[in-house]
Protein backbone atom coordinates (compact mmCIF):
# COMPACT_ATOMS: atom_id res chain seq x y z
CA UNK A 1 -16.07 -11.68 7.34
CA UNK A 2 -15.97 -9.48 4.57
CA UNK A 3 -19.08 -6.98 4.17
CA UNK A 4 -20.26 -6.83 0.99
CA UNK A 5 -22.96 -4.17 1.82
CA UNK A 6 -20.38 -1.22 3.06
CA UNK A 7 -19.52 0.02 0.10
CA UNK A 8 -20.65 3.77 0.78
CA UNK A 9 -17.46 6.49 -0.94
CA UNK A 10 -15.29 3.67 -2.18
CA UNK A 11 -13.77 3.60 -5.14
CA UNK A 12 -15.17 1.01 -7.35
CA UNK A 13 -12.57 -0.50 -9.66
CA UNK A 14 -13.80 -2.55 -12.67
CA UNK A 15 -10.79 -4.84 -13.48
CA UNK A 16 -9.75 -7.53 -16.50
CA UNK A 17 -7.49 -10.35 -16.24
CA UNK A 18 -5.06 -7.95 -18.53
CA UNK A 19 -2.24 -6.84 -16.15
CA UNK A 20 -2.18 -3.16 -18.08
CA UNK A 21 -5.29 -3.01 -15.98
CA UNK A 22 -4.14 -4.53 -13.10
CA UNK A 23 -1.40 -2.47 -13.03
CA UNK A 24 -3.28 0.98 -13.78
CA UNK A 25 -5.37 0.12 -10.23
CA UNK A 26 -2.72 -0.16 -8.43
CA UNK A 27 -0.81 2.87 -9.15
CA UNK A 28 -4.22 4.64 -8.73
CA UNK A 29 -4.48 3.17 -5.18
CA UNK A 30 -1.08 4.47 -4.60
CA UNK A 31 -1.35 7.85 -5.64
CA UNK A 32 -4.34 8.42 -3.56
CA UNK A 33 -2.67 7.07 -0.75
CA UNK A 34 -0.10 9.72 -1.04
CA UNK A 35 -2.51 12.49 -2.04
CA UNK A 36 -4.31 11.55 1.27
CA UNK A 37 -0.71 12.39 2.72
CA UNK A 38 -0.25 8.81 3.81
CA UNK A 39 3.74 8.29 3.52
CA UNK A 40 5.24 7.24 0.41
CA UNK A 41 6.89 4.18 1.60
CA UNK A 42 3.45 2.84 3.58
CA UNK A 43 1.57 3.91 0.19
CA UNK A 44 4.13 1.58 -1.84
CA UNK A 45 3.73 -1.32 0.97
CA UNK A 46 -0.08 -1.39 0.41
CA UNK A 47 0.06 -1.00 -3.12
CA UNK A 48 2.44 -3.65 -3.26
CA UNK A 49 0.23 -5.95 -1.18
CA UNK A 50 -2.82 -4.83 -3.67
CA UNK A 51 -1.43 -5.83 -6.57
CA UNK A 52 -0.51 -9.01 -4.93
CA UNK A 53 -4.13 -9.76 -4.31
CA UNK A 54 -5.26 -8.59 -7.81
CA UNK A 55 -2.76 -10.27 -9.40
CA UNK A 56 -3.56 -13.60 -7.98
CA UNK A 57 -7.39 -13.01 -8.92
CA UNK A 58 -6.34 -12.05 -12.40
CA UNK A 59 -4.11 -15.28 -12.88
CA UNK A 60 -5.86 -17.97 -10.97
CA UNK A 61 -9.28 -17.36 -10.66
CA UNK A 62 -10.40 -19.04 -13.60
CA UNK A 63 -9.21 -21.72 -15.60
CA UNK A 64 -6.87 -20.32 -18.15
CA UNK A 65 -7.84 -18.18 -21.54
CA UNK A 66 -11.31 -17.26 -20.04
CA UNK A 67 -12.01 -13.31 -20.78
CA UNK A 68 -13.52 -12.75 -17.13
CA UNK A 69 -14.39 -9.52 -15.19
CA UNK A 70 -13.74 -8.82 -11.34
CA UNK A 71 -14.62 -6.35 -9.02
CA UNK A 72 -12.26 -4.29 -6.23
CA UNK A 73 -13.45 -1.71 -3.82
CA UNK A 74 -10.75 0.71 -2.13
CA UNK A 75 -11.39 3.28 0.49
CA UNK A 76 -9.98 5.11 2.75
CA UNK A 77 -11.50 6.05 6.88
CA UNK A 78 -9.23 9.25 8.15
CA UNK A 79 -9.12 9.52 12.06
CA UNK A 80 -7.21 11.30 14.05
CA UNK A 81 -3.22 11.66 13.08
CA UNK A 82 -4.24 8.24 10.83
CA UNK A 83 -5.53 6.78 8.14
CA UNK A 84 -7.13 3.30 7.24
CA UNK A 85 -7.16 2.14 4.01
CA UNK A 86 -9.47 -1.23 2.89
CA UNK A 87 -9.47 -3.00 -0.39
CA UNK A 88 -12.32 -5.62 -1.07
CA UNK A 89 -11.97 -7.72 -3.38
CA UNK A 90 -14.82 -9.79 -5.17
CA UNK A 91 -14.90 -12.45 -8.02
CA UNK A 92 -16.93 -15.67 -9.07
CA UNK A 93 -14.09 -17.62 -9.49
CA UNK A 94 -13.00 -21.32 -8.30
CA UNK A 95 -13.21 -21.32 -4.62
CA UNK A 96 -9.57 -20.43 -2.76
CA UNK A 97 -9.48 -19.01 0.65
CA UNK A 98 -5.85 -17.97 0.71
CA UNK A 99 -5.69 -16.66 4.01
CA UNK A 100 -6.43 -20.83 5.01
CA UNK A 101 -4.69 -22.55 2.04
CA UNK A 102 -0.79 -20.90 2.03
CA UNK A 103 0.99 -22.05 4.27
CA UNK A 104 3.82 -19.92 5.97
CA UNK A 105 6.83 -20.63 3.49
CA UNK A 106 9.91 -21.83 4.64
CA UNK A 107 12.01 -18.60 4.13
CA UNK A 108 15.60 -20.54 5.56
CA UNK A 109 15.08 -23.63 3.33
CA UNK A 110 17.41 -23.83 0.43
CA UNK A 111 15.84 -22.67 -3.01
CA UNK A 112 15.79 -26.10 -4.02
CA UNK A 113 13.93 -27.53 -0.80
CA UNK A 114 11.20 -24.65 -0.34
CA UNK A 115 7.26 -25.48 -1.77
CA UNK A 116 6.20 -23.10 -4.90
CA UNK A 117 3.73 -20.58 -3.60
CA UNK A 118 2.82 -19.00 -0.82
CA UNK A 119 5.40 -16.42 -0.43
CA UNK A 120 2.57 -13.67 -2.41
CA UNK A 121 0.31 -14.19 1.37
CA UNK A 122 3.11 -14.18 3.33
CA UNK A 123 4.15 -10.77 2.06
CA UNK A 124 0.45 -9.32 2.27
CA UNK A 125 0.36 -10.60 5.96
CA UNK A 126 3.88 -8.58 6.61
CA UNK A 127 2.14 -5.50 4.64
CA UNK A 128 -1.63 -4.91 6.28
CA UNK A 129 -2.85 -5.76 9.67
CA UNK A 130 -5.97 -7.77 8.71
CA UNK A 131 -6.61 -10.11 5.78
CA UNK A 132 -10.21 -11.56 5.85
CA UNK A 133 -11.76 -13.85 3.39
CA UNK A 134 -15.41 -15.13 2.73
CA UNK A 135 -17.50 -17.49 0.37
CA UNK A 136 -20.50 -15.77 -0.46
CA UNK A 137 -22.93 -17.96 -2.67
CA UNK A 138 -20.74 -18.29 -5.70
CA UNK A 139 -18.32 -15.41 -4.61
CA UNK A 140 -14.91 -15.06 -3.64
CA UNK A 141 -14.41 -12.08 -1.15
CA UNK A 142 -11.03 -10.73 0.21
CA UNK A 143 -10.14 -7.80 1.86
CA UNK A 144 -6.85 -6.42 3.06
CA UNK A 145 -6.77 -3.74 5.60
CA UNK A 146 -3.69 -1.20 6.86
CA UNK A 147 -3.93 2.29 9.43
CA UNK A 148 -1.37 4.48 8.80
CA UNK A 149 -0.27 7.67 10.12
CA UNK A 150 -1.07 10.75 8.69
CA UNK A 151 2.24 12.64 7.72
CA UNK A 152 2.20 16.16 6.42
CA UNK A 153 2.71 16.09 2.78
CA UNK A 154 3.58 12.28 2.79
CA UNK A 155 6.87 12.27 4.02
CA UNK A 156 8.45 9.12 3.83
C-alpha cells in the first residue's frame, strides 16, 4: 500500500486537469531523471508511464467540466550503480483501482474485436516494476516505481 506519510525530499507537484500542466510535470520528471544520470531512454520510459498515470487522473477522475486540483509526489533513492525513482499519486476523485479494474488487453485481437481501454496499464506495467494502489478515506493513491542503473552522463 501506498504511504502517504514518506514524503521526506520529494518533489511535490501541484497539478490541474489542463494537460499544459500535465505535460510541464512530466518533462520535469524527465529531465531530472537524466540530470540524475539515469539513461535517456529509461528516463523517457518512466516519463512515459507518468504521464500515463497523470493523464488518466486529469481525464477521469471527476465527472467532466469540474475545475479540480491533484497532487503527485516524485523522488528519487540513489544506491549503489542505481537509481529508484517513485511517483505517488493522490486525488479525491471517483474511486478506480486500476491496477484491479484493466484487464490485460488482447494485443493479437483484430482492431475491431479488442475492448477500449486498458492498454494505458498495460504499458505502465511493461515500464516500472511495481504499481500499487490504495483507498484512503476519500483518496485515490497510486504509485509507480522503477530502479535503474546509474550511467555516467546518461548514456542511452
Amino acid at each position: 500500500m501506498p504511504d502517504r506519510t514518506d514524503r521526506g525530499g520529494a518533489l511535490h507537484l501541484r497539478l490541474s486537469r489542463d494537460h499544459v500542466v500535465v505535460a510541464e510535470a512530466v518533462e520535469r520528471i524527465e529531465r531530472i531523471l537524466t540530470e540524475a544520470q539515469c539513461a535517456v531512454t529509461d528516463a523517457q520510459l518512466f516519463a512515459a508511464a507518468s504521464e500515463e498515470i497523470l493523464t488518466n487522473v486529469a481525464n477521469h477522475a471527476w465527472p467532466a467540466g469540474e475545475d479540480r486540483r491533484f497532487d503527485a509526489w516524485f523522488d528519487l533513492a540513489p544506491g549503489p550503480g542505481m537509481l529508484r525513482a517513485r511517483l505517488v499519486v493522490e486525488d479525491d476523485g471517483i474511486a478506480f483501482d486500476p491496477t484491479r479494474q484493466a484487464p490485460p488487453p488482447v494485443l493479437e485481437a483484430d482492431l475491431d474485436d479488442r475492448v477500449i481501454g486498458g492498454l494505458g496499464l498495460h504499458m505502465v506495467r511493461r515500464l516500472t516494476d511495481e504499481q500499487r494502489y490504495a483507498r484512503i478515506g476519500n483518496r485515490n493513491v497510486m504509485e509507480i516505481s522503477r530502479t535503474f542503473p546509474v550511467t555516467p552522463n546518461g548514456a542511452i
